[in-house]
Protein backbone atom coordinates (compact mmCIF):
# COMPACT_ATOMS: atom_id res chain seq x y z
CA UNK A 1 0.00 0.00 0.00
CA UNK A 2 1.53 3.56 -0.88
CA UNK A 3 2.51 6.00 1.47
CA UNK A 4 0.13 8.17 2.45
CA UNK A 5 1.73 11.20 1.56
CA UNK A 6 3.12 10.07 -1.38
CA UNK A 7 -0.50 9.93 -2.71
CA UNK A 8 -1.23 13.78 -1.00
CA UNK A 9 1.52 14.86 -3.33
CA UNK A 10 0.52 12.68 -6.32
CA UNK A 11 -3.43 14.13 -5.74
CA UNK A 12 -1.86 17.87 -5.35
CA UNK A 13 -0.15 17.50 -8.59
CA UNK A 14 -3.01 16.40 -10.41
CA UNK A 15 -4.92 19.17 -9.46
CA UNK A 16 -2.02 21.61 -10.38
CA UNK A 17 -2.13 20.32 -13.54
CA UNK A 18 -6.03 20.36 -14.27
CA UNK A 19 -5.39 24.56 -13.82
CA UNK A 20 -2.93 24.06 -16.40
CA UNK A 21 -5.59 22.29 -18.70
CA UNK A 22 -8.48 24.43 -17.47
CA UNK A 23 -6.50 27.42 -18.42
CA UNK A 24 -4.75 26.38 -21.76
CA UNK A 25 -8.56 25.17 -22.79
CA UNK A 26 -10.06 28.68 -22.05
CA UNK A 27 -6.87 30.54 -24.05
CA UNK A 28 -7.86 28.30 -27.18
CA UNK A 29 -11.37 28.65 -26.80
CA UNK A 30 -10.53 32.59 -27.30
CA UNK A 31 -7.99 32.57 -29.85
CA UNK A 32 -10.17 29.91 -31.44
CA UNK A 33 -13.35 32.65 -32.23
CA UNK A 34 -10.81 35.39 -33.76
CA UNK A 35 -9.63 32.32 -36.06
CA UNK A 36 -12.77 31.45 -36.85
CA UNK A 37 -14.00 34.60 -37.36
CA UNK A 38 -10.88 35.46 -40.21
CA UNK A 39 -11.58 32.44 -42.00
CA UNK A 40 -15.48 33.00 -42.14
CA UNK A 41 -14.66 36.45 -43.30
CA UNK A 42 -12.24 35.29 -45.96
CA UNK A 43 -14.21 32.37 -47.53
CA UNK A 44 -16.86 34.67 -49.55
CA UNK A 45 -14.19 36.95 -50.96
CA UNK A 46 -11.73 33.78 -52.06
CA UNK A 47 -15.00 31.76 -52.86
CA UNK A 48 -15.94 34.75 -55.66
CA UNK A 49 -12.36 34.82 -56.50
CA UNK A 50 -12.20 30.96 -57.43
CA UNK A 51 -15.43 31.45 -59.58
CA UNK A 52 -14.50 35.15 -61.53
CA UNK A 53 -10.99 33.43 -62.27
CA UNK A 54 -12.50 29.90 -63.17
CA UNK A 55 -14.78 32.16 -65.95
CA UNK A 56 -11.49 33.65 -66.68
CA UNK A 57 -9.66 31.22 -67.33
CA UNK A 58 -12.23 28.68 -69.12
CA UNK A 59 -11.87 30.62 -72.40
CA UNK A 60 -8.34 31.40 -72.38
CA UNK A 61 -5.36 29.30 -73.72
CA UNK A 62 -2.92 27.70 -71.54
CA UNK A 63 -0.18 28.76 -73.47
CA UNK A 64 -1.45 32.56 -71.85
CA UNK A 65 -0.03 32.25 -69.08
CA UNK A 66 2.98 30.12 -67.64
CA UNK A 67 0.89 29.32 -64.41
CA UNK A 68 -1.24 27.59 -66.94
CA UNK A 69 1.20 25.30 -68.84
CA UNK A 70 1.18 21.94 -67.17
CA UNK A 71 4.88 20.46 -67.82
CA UNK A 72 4.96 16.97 -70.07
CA UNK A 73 7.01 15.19 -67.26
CA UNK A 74 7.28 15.73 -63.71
CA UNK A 75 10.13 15.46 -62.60
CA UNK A 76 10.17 17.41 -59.36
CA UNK A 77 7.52 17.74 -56.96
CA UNK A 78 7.23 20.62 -54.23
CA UNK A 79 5.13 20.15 -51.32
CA UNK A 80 4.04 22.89 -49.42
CA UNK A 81 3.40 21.50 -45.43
CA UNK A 82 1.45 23.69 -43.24
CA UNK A 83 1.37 22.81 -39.72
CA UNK A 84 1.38 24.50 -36.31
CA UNK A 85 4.38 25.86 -34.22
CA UNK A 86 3.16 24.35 -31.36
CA UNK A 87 1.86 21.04 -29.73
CA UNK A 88 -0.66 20.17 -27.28
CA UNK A 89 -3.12 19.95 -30.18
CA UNK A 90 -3.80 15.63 -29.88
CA UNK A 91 -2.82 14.63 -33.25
CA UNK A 92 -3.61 17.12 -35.47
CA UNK A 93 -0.11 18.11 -36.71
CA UNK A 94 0.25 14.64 -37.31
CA UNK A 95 -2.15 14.06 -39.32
CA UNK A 96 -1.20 16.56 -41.56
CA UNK A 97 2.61 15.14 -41.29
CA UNK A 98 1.35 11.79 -42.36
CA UNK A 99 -0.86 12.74 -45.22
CA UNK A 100 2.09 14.44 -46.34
CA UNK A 101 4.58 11.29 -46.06
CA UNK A 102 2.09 9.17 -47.32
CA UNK A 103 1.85 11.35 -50.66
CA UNK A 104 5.69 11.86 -51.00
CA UNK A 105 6.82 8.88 -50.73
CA UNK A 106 3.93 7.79 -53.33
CA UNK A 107 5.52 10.67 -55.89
CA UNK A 108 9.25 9.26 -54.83
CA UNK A 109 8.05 5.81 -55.72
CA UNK A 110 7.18 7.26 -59.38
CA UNK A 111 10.76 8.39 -60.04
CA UNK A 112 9.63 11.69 -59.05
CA UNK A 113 12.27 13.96 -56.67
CA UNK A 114 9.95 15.66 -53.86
CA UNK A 115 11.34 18.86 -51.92
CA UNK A 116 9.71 20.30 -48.73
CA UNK A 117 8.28 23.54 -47.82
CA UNK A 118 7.40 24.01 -44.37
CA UNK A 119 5.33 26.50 -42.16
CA UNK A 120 5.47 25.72 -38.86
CA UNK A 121 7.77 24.02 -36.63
CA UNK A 122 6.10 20.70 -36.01
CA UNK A 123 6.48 20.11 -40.04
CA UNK A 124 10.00 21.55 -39.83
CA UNK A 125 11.18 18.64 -36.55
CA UNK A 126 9.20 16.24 -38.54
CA UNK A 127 10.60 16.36 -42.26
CA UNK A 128 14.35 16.86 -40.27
CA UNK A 129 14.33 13.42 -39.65
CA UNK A 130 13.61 12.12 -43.18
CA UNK A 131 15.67 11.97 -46.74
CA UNK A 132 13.36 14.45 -48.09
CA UNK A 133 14.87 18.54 -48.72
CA UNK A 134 13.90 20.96 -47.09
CA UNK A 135 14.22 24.15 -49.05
CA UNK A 136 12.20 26.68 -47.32
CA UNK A 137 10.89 26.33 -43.36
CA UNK A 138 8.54 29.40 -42.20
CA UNK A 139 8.54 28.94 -38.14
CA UNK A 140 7.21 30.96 -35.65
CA UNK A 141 4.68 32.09 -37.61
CA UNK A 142 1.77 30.77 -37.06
CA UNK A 143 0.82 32.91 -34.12
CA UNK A 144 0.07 35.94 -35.48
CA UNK A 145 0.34 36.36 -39.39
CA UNK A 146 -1.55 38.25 -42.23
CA UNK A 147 -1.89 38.36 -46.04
CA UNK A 148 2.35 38.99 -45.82
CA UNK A 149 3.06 35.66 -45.30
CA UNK A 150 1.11 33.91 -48.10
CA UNK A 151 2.70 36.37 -50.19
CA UNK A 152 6.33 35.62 -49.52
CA UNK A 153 5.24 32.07 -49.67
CA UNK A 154 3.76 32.51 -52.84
CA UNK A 155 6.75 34.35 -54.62
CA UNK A 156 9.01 31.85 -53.63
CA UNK A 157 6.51 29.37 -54.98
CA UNK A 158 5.80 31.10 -58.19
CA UNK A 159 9.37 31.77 -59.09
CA UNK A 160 10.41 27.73 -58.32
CA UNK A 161 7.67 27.23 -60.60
CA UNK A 162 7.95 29.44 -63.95
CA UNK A 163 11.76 29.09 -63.34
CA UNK A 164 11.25 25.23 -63.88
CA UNK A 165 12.52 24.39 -60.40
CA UNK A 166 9.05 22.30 -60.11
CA UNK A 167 7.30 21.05 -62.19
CA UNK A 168 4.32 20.00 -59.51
CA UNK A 169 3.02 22.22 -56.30
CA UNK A 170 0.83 20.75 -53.36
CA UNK A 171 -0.33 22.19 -50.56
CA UNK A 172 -1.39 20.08 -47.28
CA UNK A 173 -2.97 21.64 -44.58
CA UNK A 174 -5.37 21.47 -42.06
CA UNK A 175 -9.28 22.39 -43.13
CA UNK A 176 -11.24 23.90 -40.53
CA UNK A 177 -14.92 21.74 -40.92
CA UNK A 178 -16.05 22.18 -37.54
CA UNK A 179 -14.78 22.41 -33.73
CA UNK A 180 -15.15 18.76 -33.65
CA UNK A 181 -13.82 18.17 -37.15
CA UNK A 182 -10.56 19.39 -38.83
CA UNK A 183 -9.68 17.27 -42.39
CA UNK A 184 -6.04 17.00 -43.32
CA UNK A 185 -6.07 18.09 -46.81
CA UNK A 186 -4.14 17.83 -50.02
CA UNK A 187 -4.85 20.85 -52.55
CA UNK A 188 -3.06 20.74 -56.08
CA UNK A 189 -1.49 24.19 -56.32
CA UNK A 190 -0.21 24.31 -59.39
CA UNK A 191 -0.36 24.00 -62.54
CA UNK A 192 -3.65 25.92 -62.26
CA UNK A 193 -6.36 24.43 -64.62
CA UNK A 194 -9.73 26.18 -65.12
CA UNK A 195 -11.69 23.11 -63.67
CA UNK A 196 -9.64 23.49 -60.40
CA UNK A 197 -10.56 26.92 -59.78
CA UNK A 198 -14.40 26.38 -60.38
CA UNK A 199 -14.43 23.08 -58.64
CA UNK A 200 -13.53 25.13 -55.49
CA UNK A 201 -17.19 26.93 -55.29
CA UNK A 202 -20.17 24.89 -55.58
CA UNK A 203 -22.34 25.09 -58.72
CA UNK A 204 -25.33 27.87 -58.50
CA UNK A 205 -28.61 26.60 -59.03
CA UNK A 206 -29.83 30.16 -60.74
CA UNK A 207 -28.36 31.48 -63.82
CA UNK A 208 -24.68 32.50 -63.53
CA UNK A 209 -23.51 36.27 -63.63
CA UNK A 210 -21.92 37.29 -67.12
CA UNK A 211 -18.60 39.16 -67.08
CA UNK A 212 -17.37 41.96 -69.05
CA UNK A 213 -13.09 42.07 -68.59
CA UNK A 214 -11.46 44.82 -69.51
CA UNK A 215 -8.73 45.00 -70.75
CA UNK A 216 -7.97 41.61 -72.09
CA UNK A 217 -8.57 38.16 -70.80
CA UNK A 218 -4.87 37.61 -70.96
CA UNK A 219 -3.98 40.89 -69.18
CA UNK A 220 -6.55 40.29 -66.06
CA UNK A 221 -4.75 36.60 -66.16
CA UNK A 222 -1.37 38.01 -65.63
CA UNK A 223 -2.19 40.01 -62.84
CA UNK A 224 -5.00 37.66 -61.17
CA UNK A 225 -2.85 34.52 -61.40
CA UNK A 226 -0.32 35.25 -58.56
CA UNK A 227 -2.69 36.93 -56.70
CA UNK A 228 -4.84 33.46 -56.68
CA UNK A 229 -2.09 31.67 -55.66
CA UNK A 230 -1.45 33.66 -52.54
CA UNK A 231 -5.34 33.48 -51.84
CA UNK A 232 -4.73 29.96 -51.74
CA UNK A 233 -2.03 29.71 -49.61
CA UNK A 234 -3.55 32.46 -47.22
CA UNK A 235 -6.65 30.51 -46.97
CA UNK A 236 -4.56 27.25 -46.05
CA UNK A 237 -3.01 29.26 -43.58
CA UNK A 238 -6.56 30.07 -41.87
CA UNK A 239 -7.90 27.11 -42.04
CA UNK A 240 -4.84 25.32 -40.29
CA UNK A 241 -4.97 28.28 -37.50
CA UNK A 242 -8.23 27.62 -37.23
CA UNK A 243 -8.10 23.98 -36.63
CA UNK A 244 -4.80 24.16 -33.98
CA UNK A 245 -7.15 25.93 -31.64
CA UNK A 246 -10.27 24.04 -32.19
CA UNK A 247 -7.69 21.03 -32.06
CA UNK A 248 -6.24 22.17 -28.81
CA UNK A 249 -9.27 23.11 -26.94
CA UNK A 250 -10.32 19.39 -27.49
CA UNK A 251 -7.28 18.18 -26.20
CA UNK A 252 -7.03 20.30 -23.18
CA UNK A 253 -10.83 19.84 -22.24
CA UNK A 254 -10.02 16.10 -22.46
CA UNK A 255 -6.75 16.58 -20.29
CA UNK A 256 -9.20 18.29 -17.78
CA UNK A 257 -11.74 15.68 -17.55
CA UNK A 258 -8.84 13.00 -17.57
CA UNK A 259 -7.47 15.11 -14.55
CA UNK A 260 -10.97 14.61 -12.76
CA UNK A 261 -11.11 11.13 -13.00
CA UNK A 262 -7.46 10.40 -11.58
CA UNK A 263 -8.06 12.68 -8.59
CA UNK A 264 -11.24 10.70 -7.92
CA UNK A 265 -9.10 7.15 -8.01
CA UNK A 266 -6.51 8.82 -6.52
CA UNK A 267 -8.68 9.90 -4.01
CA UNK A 268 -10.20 6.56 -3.39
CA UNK A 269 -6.50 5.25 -2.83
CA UNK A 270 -5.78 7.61 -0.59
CA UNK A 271 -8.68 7.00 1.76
CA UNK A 272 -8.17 2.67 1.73
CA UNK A 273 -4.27 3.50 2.61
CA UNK A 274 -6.04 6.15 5.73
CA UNK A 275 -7.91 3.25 7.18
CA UNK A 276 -5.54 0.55 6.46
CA UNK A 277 -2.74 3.02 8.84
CA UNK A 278 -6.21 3.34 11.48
CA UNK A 279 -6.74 -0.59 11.51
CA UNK A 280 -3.46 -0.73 11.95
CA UNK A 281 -3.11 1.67 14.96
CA UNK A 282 -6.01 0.08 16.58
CA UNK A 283 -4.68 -3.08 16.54
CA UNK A 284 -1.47 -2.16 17.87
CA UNK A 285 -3.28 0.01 20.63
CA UNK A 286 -5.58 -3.08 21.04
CA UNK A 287 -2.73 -5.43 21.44
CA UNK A 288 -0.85 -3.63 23.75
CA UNK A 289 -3.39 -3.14 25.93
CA UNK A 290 -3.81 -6.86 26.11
CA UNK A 291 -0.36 -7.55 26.61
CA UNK A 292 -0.30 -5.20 30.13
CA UNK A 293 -3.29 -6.69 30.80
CA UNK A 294 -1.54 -9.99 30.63
């Protein structure tokens, strides 16, 4: 039977850490709604982006633009990994981490060389330990970025990619479904095609809106391109801040209740080894009193 005070201190540090829980689960909980709220904000404006662009591009050539141009081999794939900087988030990260492996190890089975980008430090640590490059790693990030970030991510993607440094771009992050749900997902990046950028917005029932461009088709696509690119990537980058918190709150509200239950068998511990060292007292007291009896 344990010490009694060995289970005091055992109880006390449970309950030490359930503030820790109770406390990390109310810090996600807020930085949760300001996630959500950016990524609700931003899904109508990228949502009418995917379908003006998906117009756009339906009646252009691919040879317009060199976003366009899907190459006739691949021969190098990028992968763009977004993850969080920080754990305590169950498995979330690696999820994403696996999906990832699973898919470049799949492209490196096809003769195909795959390089890393990372964003966040939990992809960085994880992609360290492999054979695969590493040619970019974003980290500390994650906790407070804006529309900066997908852009630098996005030139650097963009110039590997019309400089015929890849051939292939995926992005994996994590979607934001619900607070219960967040999907790792794999999004082809580029090479853009026009039934990409309209499969992203569902189909209107009603008649669709007719555009007039001006100036040319090929001029809008020159400028709009990048820019949908970096919409992209900025919306990966909400949706996986999104999901860390909704991920962590999860967690920690678990760790709480998990907390709970091993004070209460702790507890229950505690009180059998409190009358075991009273039976035992007793019996000694008893005993002795016999023996001067005697």
């Amino acid at each position: 039977m344990p010490a009694l005070k060995d289970v005091k201190n055992k109880i006390n540090g449970v309950r030490k850490t359930k503030q820790i829980t109770k406390a990390m689960n109310m810090v996600a909980s807020a930085k949760l709604r300001h996630a959500q709220s950016r990524i609700e904000r931003f899904r109508p404006y990228a949502d009418k982006f995917y379908e003006m662009l998906g117009e756009l591009a339906k009646g252009a050539d691919s040879s317009t633009h060199p976003l366009l141009e899907a190459r006739e081999e691949v021969k190098t794939v990028l992968m763009v990994v977004i993850t969080s900087d920080r754990g305590l988030c169950g498995a979330f990260n690696n999820n994403i981490i696996q999906a990832s492996m699973k898919v470049a190890r799949a492209k490196t089975a096809e003769g195909k060389t795959v390089k890393i980008m990372c964003v966040g430090r939990k992809a960085r640590d994880s992609f360290r330990r492999t054979s695969f490059e590493i040619v970019a790693a974003y980290v500390n990030e994650m906790a407070a970025f804006d529309f900066s970030l997908a852009t630098r991510i996005g030139s650097e993607v963009i110039g590997g990619y019309v400089g015929e440094t890849y051939d292939e771009v995926i992005m994996a992050f994590g979607k934001f479904v619900s607070l219960a749900r967040q999907e790792p997902t794999l999004l082809p990046v580029l090479p853009l095609s026009p039934a990409a950028a309209v499969g992203e917005v569902k189909e209107d029932v009603g008649a669709k809106a007719e555009y007039i461009y001006e100036p040319s088709v090929e001029g809008l696509l020159a400028e709009l391109l990048p820019r949908f690119i970096n919409v992209q990537i900025y919306r990966g980058l909400l949706d996986t801040s999104a999901s860390e918190h909704a991920a962590r709150m999860r967690s920690m509200d678990n760790a709480t209740r998990n907390c709970d239950d091993l004070v209460s068998s702790l507890t229950l511990v505690y009180n059998k080894a409190r009358q075991t060292a009273i039976t035992k007292e007793l019996m000694d007291i008893v005993g002795g009193s016999e023996a001067l009896k005697g």
